[in-house]
Protein backbone atom coordinates (compact mmCIF):
# COMPACT_ATOMS: atom_id res chain seq x y z
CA UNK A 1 0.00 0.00 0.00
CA UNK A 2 3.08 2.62 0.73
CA UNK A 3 3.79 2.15 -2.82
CA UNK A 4 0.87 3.63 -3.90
CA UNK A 5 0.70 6.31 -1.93
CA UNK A 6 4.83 7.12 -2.45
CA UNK A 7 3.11 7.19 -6.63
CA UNK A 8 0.47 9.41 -5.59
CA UNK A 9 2.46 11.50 -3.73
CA UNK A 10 4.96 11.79 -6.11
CA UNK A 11 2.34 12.78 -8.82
CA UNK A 12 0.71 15.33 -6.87
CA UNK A 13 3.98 16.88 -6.06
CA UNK A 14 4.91 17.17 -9.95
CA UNK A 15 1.55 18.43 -10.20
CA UNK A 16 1.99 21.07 -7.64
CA UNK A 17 5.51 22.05 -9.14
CA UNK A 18 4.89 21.93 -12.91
CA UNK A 19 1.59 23.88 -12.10
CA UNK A 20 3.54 26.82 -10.43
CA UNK A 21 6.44 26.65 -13.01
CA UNK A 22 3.91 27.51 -15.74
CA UNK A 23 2.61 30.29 -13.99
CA UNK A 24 2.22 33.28 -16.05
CA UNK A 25 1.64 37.17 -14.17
CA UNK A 26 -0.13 38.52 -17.55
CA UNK A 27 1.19 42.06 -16.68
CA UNK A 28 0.40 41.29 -12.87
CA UNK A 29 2.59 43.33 -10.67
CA UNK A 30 6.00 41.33 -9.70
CA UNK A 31 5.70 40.98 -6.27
CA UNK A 32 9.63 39.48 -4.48
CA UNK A 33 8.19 38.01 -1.83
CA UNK A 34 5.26 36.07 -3.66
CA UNK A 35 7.74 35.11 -6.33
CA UNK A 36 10.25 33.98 -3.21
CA UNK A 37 7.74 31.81 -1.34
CA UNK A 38 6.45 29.96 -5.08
CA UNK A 39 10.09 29.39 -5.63
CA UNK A 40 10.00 27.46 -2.32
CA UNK A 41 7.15 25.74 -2.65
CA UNK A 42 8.53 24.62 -6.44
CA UNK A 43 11.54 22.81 -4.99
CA UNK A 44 10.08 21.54 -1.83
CA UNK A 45 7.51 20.14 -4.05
CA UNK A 46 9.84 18.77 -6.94
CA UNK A 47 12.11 17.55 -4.64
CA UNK A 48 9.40 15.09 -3.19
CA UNK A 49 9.36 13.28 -6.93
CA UNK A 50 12.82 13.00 -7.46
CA UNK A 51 13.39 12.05 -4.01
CA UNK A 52 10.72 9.40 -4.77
CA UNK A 53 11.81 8.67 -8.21
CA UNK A 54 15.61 8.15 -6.70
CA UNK A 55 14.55 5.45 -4.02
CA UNK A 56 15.56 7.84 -1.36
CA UNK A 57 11.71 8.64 -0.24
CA UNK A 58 10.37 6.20 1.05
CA UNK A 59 7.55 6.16 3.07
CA UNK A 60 4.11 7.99 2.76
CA UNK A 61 1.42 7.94 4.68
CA UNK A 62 -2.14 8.88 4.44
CA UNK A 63 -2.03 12.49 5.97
CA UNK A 64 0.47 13.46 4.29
CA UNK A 65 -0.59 12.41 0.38
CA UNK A 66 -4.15 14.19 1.69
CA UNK A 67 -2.71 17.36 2.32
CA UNK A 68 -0.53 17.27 -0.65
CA UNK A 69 -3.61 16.82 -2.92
CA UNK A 70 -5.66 19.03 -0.90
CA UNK A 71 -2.96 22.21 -1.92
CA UNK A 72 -2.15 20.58 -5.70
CA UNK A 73 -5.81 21.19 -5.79
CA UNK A 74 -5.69 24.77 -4.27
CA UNK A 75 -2.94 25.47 -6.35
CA UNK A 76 -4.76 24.61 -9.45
CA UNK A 77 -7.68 26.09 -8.64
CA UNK A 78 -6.18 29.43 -8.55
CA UNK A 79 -4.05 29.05 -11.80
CA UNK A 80 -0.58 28.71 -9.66
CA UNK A 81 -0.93 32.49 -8.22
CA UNK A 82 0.56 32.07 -4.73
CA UNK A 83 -1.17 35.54 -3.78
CA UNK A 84 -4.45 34.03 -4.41
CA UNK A 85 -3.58 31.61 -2.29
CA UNK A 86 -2.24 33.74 0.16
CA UNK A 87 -5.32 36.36 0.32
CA UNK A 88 -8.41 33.83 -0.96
CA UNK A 89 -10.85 36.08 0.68
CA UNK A 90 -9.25 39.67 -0.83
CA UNK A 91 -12.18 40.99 -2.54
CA UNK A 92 -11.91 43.84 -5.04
CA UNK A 93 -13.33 47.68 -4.57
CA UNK A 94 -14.62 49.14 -6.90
């Protein structure tokens, strides 16, 4: 069963990293500290799969792979812009 979740996890992870690699501001302000913190997150991440892919992670558990899908899902969900994820509630004046 550990193998499965050390795939999942893995996957997820890739998921999470690719997904904030391809981020794209669109003529969003550059913000240091948002760009600091998704660099983080991209190697924390990424390192998970190779770490995996290497044989030198090995063991997952449940609580774990859950969070890790929970935030690939966040992370997705708000197109790989940390300050979304950061300030989810922000709402815009008009």
């Amino acid at each position: 069963m550990n193998d499965y979740l050390l795939t999942v996890n893995a996957i997820v992870c890739a998921a999470i990293s690719l997904r904030l690699l391809a981020y794209s501001r669109n003529g969003a302000t550059h913000r240091p500290i948002a760009s600091f913190f998704a660099y983080l997150l991209i190697v924390a991440s990424a390192s998970v799969t190779i770490r995996t892919l290497t044989g030198d992670y090995f063991n997952a558990n449940w609580s774990e792979t859950l969070i890790n899908i929970g935030f690939c899902v966040a992370v997705w969900t708000s197109r790989g812009n940390i300050m979304r994820l950061a300030k989810p509630l922000q709402r815009k004046h008009s």
